[in-house]
C-alpha atoms as a PDB file:
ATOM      1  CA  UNK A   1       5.181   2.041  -6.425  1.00  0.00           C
ATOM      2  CA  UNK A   2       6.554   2.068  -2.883  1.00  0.00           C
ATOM      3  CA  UNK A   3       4.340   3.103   0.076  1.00  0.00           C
ATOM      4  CA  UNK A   4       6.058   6.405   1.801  1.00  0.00           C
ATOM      5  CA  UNK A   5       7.089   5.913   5.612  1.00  0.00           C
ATOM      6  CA  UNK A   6       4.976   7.606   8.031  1.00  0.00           C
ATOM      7  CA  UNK A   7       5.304   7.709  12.045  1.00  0.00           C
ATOM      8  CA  UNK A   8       3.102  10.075  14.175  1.00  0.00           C
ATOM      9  CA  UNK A   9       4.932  12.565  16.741  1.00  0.00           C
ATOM     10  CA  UNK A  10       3.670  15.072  19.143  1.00  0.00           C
ATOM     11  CA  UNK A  11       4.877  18.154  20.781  1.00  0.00           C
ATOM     12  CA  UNK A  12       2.980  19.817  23.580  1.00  0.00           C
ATOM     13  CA  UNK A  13      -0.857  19.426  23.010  1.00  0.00           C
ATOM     14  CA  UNK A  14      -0.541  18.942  18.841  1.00  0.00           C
ATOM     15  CA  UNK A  15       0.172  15.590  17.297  1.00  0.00           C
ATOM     16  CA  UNK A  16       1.721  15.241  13.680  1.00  0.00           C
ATOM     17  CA  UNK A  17       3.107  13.206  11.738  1.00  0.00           C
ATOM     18  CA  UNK A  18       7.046  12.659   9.756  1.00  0.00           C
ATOM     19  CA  UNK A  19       6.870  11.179   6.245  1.00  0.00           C
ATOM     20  CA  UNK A  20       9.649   9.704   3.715  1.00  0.00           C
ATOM     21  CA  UNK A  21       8.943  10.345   0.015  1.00  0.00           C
ATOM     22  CA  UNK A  22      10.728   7.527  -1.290  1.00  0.00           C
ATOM     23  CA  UNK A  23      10.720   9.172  -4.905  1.00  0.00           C
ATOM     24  CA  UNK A  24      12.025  12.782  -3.701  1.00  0.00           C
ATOM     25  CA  UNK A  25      14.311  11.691  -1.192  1.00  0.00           C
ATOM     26  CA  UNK A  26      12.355  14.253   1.340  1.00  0.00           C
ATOM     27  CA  UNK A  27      11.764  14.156   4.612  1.00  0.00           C
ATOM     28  CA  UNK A  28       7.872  16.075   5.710  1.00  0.00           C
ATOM     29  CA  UNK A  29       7.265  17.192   8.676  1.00  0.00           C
ATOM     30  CA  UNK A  30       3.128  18.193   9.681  1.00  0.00           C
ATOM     31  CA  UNK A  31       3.206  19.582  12.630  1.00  0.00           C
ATOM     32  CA  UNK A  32      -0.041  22.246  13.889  1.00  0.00           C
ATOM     33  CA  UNK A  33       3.300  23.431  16.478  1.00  0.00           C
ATOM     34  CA  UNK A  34       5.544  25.752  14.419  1.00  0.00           C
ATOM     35  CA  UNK A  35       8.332  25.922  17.008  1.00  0.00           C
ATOM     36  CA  UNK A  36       7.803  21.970  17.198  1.00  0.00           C
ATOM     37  CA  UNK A  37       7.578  21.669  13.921  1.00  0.00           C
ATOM     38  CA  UNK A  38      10.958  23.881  12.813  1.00  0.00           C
ATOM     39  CA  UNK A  39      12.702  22.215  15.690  1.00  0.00           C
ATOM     40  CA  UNK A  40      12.062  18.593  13.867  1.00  0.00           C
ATOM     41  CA  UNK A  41      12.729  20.178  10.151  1.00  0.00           C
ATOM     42  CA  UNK A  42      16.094  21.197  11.094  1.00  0.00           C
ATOM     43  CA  UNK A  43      17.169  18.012  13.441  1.00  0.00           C
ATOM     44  CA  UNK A  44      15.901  15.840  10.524  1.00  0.00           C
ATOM     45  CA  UNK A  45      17.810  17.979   7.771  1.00  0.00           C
ATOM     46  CA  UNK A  46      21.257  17.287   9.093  1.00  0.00           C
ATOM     47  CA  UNK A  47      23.993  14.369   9.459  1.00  0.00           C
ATOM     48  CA  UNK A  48      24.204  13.033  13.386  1.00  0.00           C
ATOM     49  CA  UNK A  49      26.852  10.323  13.978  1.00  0.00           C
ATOM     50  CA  UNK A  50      25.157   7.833  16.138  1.00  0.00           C
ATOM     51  CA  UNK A  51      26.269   5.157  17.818  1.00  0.00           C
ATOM     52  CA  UNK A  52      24.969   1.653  15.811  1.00  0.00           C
ATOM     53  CA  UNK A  53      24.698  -1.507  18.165  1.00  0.00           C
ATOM     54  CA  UNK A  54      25.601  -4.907  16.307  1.00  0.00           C
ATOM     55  CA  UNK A  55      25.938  -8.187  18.335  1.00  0.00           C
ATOM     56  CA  UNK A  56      26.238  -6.983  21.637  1.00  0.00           C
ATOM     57  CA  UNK A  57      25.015  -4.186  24.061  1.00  0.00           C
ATOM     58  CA  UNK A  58      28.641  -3.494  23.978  1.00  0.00           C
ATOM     59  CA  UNK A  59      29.314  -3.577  20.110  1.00  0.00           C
ATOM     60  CA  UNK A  60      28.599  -0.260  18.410  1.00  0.00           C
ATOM     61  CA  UNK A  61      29.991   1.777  15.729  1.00  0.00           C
ATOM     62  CA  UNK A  62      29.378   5.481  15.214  1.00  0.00           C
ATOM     63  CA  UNK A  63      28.165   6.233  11.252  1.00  0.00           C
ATOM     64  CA  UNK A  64      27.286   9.302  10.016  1.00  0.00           C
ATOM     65  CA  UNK A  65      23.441   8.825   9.426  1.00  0.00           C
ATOM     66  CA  UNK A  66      21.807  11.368   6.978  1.00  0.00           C
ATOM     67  CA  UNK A  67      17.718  11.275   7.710  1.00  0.00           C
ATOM     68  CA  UNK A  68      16.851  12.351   4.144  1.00  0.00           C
ATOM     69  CA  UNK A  69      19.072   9.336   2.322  1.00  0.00           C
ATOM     70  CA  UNK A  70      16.490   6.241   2.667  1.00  0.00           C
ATOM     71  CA  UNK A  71      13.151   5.669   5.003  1.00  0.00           C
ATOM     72  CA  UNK A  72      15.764   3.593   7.238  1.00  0.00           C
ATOM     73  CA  UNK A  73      18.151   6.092   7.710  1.00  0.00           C
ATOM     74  CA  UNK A  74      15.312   8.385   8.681  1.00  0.00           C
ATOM     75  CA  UNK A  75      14.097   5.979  11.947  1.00  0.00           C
ATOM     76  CA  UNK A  76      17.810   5.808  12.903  1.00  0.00           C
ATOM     77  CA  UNK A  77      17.581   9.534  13.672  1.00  0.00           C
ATOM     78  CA  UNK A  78      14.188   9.615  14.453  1.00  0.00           C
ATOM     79  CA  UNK A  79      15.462   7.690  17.858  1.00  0.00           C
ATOM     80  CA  UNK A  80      17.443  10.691  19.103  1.00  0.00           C
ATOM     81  CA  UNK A  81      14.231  13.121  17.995  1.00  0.00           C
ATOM     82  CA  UNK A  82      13.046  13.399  21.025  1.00  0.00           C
ATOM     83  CA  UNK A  83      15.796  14.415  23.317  1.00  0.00           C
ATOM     84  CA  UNK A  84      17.498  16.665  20.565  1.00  0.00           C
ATOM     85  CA  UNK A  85      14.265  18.758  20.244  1.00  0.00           C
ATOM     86  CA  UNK A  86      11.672  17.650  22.611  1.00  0.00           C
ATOM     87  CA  UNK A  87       9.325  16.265  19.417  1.00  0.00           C
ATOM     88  CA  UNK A  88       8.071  12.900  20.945  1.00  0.00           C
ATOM     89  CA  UNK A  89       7.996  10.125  18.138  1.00  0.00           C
ATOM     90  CA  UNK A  90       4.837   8.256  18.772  1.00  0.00           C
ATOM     91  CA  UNK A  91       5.806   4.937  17.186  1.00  0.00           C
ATOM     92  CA  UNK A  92       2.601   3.249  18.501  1.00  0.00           C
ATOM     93  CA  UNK A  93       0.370   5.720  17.487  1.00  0.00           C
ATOM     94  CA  UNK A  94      -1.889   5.052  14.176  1.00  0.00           C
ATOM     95  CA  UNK A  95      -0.798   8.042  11.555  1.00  0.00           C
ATOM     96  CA  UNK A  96      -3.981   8.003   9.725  1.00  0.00           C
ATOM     97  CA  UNK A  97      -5.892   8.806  13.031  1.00  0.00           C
ATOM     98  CA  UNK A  98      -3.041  11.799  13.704  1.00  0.00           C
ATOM     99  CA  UNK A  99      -4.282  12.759   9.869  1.00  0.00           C
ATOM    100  CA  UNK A 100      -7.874  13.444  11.338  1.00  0.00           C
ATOM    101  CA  UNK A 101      -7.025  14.373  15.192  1.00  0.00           C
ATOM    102  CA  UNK A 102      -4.375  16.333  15.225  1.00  0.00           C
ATOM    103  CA  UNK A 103      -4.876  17.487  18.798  1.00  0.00           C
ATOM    104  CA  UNK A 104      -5.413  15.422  22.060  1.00  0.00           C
END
């Protein structure tokens, strides 16, 4: 059994969390923010083409990255989050403490 992939994110004064369900091929947003929170569902729910680097800073491809195919796919578009919808990824932040404090 695979662990799911969790990252914390914020938006205003409420902190949450994204998770992958490896089995359902889901993407979960818990957010206490609804607006935050609907903002993130439908960002993560659709295809972006983003830019991939490869050897150099110079040396990118754009692929069509869909968020709900695979937990890596997911932190590809998880990097554009934040200035797509203003839900700050907090890639530092410890989820299971987000679980219990899920305001500042």
């Amino acid at each position: 059994m695979t662990e799911n992939f969790s990252v914390a994110i914020s938006y205003g004064e409420n902190l949450g969390y994204v998770e992958y369900d490896e089995a359902a091929r889901k993407v979960i947003v818990v957010l206490g923010d609804e607006t935050g929170r609907r903002k993130a569902e439908e960002f993560l729910a659709q295809v972006h083409e983003i830019g991939i680097p490869h050897k150099t800073l110079l040396d990118f491809t754009t692929e069509k990255i869909n968020p709900q195919a695979d937990a890596e796919s997911l932190k590809l578009a998880l990097t554009r989050l934040w200035e797509n919808t203003g839900v700050h990824v907090d890639w530092s932040r410890p989820v299971e403490y987000v679980k219990a404090h899920p305001h500042y």
